[in-house]
C-alpha atoms as a PDB file:
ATOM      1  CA  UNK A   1     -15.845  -1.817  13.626  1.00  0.00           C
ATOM      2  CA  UNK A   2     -13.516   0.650  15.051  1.00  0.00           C
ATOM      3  CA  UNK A   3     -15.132   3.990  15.252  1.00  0.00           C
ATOM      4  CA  UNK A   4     -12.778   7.084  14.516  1.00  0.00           C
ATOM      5  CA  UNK A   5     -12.715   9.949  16.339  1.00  0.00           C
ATOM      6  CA  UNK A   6     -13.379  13.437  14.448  1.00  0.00           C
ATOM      7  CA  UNK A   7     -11.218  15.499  14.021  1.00  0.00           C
ATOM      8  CA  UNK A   8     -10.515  19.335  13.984  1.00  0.00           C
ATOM      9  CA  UNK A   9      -9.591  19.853  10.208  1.00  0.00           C
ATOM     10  CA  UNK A  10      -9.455  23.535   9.951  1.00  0.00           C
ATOM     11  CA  UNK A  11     -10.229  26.173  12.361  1.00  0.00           C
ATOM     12  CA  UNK A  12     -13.538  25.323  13.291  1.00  0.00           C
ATOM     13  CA  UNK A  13     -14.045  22.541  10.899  1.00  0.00           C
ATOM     14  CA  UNK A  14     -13.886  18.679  12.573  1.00  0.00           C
ATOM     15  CA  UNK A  15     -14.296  16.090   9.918  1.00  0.00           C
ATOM     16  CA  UNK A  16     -14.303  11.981  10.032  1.00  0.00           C
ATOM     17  CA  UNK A  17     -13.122   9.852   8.492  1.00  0.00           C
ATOM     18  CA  UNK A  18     -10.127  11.702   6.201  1.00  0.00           C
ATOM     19  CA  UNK A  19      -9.156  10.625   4.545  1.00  0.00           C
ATOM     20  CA  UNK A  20     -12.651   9.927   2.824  1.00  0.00           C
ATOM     21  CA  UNK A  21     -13.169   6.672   0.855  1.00  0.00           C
ATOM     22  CA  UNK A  22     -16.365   6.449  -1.662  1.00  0.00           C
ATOM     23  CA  UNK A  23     -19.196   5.414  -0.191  1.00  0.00           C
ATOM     24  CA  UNK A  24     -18.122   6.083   3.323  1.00  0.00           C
ATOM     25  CA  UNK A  25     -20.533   8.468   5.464  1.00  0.00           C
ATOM     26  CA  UNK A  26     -19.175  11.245   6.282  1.00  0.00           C
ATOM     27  CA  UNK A  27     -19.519  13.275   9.770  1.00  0.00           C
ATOM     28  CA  UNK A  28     -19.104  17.120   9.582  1.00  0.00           C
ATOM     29  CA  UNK A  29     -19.093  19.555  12.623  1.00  0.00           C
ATOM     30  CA  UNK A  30     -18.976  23.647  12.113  1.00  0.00           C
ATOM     31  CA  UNK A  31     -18.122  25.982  14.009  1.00  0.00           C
ATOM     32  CA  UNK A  32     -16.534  28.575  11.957  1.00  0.00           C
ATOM     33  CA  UNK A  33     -17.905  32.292  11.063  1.00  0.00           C
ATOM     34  CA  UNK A  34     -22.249  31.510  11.214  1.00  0.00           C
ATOM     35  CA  UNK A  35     -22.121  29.249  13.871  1.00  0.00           C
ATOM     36  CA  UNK A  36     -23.102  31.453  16.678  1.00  0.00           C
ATOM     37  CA  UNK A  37     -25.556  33.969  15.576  1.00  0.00           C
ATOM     38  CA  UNK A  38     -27.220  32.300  12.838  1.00  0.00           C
ATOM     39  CA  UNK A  39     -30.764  30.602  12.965  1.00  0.00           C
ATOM     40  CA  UNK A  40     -30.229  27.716  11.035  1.00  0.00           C
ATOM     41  CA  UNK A  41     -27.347  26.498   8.718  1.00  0.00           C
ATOM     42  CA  UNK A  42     -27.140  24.599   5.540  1.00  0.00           C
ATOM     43  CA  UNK A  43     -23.840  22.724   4.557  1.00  0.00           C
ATOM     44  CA  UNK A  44     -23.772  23.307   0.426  1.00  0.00           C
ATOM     45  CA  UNK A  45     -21.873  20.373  -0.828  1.00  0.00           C
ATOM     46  CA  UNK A  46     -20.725  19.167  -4.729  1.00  0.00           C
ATOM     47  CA  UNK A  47     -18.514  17.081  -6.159  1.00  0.00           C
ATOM     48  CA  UNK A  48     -15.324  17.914  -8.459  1.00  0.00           C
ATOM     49  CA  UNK A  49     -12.708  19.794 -10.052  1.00  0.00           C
ATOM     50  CA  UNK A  50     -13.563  23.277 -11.115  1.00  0.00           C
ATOM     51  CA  UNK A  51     -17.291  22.910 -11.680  1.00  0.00           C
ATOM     52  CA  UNK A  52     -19.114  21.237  -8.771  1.00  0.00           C
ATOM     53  CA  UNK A  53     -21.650  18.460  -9.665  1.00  0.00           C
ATOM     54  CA  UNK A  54     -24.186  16.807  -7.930  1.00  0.00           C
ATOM     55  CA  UNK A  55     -24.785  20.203  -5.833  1.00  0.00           C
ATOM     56  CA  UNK A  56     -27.252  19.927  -2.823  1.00  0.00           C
ATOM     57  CA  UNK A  57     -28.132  21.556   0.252  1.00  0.00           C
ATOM     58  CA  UNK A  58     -28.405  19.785   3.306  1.00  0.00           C
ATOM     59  CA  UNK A  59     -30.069  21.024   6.390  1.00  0.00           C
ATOM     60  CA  UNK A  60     -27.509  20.787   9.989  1.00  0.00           C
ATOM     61  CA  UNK A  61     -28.656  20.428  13.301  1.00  0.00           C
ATOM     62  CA  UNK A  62     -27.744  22.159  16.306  1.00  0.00           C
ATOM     63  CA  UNK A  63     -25.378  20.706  18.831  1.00  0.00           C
ATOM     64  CA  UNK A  64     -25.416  21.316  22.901  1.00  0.00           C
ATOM     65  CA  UNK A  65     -21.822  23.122  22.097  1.00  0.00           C
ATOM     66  CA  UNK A  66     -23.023  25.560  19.534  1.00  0.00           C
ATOM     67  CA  UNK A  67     -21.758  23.593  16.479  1.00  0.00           C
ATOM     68  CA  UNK A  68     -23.714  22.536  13.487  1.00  0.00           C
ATOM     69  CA  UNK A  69     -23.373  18.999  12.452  1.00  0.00           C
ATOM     70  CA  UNK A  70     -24.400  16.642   9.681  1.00  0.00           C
ATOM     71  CA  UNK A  71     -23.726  13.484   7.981  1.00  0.00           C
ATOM     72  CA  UNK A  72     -24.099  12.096   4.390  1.00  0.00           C
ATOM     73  CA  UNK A  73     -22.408   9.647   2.424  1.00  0.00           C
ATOM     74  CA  UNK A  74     -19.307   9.916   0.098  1.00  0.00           C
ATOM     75  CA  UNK A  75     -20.968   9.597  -3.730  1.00  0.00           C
ATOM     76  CA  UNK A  76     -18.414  10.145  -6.253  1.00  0.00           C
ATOM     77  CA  UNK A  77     -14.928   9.447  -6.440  1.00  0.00           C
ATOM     78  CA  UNK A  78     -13.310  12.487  -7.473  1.00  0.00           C
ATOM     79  CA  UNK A  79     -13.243  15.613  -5.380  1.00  0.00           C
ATOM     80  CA  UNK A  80     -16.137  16.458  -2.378  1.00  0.00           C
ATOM     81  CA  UNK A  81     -16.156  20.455  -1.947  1.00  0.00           C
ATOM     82  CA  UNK A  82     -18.438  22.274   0.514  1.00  0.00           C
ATOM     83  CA  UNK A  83     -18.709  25.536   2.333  1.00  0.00           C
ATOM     84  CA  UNK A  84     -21.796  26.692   4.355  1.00  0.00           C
ATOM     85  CA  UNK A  85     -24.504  29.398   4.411  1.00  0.00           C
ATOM     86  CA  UNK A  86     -27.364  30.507   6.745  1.00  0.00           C
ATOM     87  CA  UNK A  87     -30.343  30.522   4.233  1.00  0.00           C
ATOM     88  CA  UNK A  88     -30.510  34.389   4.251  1.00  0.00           C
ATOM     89  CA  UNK A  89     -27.045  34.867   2.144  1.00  0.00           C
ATOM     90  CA  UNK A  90     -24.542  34.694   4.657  1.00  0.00           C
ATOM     91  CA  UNK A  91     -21.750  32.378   3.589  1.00  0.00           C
ATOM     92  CA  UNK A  92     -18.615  31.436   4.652  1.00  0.00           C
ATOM     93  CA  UNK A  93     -16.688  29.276   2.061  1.00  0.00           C
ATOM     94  CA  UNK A  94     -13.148  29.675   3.011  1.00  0.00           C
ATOM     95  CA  UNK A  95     -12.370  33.500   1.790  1.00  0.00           C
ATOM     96  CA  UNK A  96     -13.746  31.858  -1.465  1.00  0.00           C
ATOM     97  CA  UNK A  97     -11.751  28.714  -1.461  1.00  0.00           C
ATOM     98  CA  UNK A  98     -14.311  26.475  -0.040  1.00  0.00           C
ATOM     99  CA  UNK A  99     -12.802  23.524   1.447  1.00  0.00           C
ATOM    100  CA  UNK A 100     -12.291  20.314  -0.772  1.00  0.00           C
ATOM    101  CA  UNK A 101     -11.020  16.863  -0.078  1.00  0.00           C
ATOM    102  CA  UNK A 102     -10.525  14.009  -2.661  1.00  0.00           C
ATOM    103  CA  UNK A 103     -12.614  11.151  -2.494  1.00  0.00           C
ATOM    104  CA  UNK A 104     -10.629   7.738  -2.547  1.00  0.00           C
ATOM    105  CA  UNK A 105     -11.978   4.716  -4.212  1.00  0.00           C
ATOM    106  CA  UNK A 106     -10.870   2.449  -2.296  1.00  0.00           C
ATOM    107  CA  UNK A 107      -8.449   0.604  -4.277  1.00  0.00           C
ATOM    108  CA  UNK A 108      -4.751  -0.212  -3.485  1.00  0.00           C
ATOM    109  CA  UNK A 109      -1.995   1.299  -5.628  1.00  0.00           C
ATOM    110  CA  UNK A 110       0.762  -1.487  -6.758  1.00  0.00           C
ATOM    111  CA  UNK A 111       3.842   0.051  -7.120  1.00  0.00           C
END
């Protein structure tokens, strides 16, 4: 297996794979606005269009550069949305966008 590099998605934001295919795990690396002074952040992450389903908190870990990073796998096949907090009410979700990506299913379109 060929093993993709991560990439910077947004400022501060590296992501692999993308595109995203059900059931792949996803890698996720911040290092946006809580990054640096906060004691601990959580990557809040839900699943489609308008309201998010399936919401859950998961708990990053610390990297030797300063980042936060996590992993966790692909679930539904519509539309993964996230954003981040630091457990005390901070958040940064995009100026209130959050950041979404569409979830592929992994079959091929016949045109």
């Amino acid at each position: 297996m060929v093993r993709r590099k991560i990439e910077e998605v947004a400022d501060g934001l590296f992501l692999e794979p993308v595109p995203i295919t059900l059931g792949d795990e996803v890698n996720l690396k911040y290092q946006g606005l809580l990054a640096e002074d906060a004691k601990q952040v959580f990557l809040r992450t839900g699943y489609g269009h308008g309201n998010w389903t399936d919401v859950r908190d998961i708990k990053m870990r610390k990297s030797r550069d300063g980042g936060w990073t996590a992993s966790f796998a692909a679930k539904d096949p519509s539309r993964l949305n996230f954003c981040f907090h630091d457990g005390a009410e901070n958040w940064d979700n995009n100026n209130g966008m959050n950041w979404s990506y569409e979830i592929h299913d992994g079959s091929r379109v016949e045109h």
